[in-house]
C-alpha atoms as a PDB file:
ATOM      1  CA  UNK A   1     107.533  81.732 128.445  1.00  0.00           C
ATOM      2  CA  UNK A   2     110.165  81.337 125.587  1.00  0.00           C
ATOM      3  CA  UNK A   3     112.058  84.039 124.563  1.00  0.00           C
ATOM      4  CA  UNK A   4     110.723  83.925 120.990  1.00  0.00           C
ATOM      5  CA  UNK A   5     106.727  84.759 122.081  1.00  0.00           C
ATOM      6  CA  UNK A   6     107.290  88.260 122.236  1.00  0.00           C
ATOM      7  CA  UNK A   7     108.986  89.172 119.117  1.00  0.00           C
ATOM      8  CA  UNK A   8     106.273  86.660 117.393  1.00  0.00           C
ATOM      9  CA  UNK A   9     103.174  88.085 119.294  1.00  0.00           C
ATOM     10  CA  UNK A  10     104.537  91.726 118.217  1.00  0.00           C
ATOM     11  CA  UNK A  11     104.894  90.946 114.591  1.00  0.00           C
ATOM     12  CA  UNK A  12     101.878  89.397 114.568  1.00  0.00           C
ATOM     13  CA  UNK A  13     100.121  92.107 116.326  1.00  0.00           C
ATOM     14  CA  UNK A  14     101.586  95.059 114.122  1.00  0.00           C
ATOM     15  CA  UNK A  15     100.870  93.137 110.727  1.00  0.00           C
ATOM     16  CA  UNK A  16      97.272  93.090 111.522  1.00  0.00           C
ATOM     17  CA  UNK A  17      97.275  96.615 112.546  1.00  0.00           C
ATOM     18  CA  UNK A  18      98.693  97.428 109.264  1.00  0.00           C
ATOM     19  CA  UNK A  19      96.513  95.224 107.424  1.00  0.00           C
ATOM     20  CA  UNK A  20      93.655  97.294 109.203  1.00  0.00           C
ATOM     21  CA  UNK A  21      95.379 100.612 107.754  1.00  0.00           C
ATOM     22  CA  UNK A  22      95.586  99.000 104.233  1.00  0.00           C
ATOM     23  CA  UNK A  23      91.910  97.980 104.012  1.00  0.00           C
ATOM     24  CA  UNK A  24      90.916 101.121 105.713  1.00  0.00           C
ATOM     25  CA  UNK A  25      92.483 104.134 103.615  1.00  0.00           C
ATOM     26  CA  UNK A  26      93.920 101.840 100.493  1.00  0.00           C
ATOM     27  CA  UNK A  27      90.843  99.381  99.685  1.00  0.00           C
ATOM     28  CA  UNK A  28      88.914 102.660 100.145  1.00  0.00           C
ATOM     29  CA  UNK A  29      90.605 104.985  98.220  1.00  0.00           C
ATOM     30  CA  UNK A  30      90.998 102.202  95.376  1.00  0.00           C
ATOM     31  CA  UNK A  31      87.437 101.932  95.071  1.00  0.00           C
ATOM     32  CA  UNK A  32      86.226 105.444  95.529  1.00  0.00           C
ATOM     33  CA  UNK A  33      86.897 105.924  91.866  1.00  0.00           C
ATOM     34  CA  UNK A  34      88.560 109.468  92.130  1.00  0.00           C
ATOM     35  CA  UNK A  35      91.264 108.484  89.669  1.00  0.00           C
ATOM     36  CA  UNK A  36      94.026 111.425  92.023  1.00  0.00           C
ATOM     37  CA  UNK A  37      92.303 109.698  95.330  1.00  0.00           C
ATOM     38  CA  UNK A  38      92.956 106.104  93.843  1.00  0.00           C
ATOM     39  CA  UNK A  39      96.892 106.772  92.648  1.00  0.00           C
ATOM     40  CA  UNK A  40      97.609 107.898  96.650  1.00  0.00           C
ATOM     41  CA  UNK A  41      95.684 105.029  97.831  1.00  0.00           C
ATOM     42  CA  UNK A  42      97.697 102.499  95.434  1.00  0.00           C
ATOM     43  CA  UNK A  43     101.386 104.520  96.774  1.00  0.00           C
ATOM     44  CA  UNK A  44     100.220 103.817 100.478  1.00  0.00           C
ATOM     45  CA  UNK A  45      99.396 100.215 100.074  1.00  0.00           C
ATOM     46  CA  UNK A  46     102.560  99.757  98.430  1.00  0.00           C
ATOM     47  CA  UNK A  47     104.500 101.568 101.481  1.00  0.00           C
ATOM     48  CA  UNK A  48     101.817  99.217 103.919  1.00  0.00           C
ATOM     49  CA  UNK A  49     103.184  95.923 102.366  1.00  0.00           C
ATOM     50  CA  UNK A  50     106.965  96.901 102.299  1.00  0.00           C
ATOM     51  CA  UNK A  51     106.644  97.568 106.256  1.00  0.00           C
ATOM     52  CA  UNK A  52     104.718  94.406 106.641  1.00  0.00           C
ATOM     53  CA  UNK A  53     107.590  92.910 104.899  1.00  0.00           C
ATOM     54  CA  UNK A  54     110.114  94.338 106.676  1.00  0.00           C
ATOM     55  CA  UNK A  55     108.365  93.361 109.720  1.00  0.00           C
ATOM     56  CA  UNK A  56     108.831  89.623 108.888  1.00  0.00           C
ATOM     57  CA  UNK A  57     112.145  89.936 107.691  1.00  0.00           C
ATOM     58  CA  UNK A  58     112.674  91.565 111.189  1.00  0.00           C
ATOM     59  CA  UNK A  59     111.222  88.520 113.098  1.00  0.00           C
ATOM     60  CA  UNK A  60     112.857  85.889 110.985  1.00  0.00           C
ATOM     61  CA  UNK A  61     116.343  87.700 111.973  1.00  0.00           C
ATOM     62  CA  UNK A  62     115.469  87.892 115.325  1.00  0.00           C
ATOM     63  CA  UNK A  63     114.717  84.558 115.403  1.00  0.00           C
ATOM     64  CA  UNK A  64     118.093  83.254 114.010  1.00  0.00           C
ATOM     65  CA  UNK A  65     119.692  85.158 116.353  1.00  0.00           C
ATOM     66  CA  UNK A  66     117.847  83.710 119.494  1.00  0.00           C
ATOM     67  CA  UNK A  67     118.290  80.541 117.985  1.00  0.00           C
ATOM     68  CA  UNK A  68     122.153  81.000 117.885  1.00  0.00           C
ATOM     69  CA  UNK A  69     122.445  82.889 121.455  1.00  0.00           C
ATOM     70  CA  UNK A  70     124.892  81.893 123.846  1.00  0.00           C
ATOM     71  CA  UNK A  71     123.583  81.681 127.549  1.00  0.00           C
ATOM     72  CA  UNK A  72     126.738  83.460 128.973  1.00  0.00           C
ATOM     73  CA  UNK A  73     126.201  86.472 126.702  1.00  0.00           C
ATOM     74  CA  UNK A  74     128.675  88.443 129.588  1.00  0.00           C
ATOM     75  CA  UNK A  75     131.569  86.570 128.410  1.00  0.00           C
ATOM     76  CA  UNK A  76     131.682  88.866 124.841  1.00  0.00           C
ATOM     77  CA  UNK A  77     132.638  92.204 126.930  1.00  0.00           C
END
């Protein structure tokens, strides 16, 4: 298998689990129409979408650095 599967299959894998978590508590809270309920469930889809961000920021510089990898990575030390 190619070295970039994994760090794809991961990202991919913890997006959707956090996509899960931000229909679960967020789209719930949003629409339970408890205006204290509805503020916390706005503040953790916010923090939900900045990790799924950072996730693929994450992957895309993992990426660029498996693309520019030397073989003989021994030869730095």
């Amino acid at each position: 298998m190619s070295k970039k599967f994994a760090p794809i299959f991961i990202t991919v894998l913890l997006c959707l689990i956090n996509v899960l978590m931000l229909y679960g508590f967020s789209f719930n809270a949003i629409i339970s129409g408890i205006l204290v309920v509805q503020i916390i469930g706005v503040i953790f889809a916010i923090g939900i979408i900045w990790v799924i961000i950072a996730l693929i920021v994450n992957l895309i510089r993992r990426l660029d650095e498996l693309k520019e990898e030397n073989e003989d990575d021994l030869s730095k030390y």
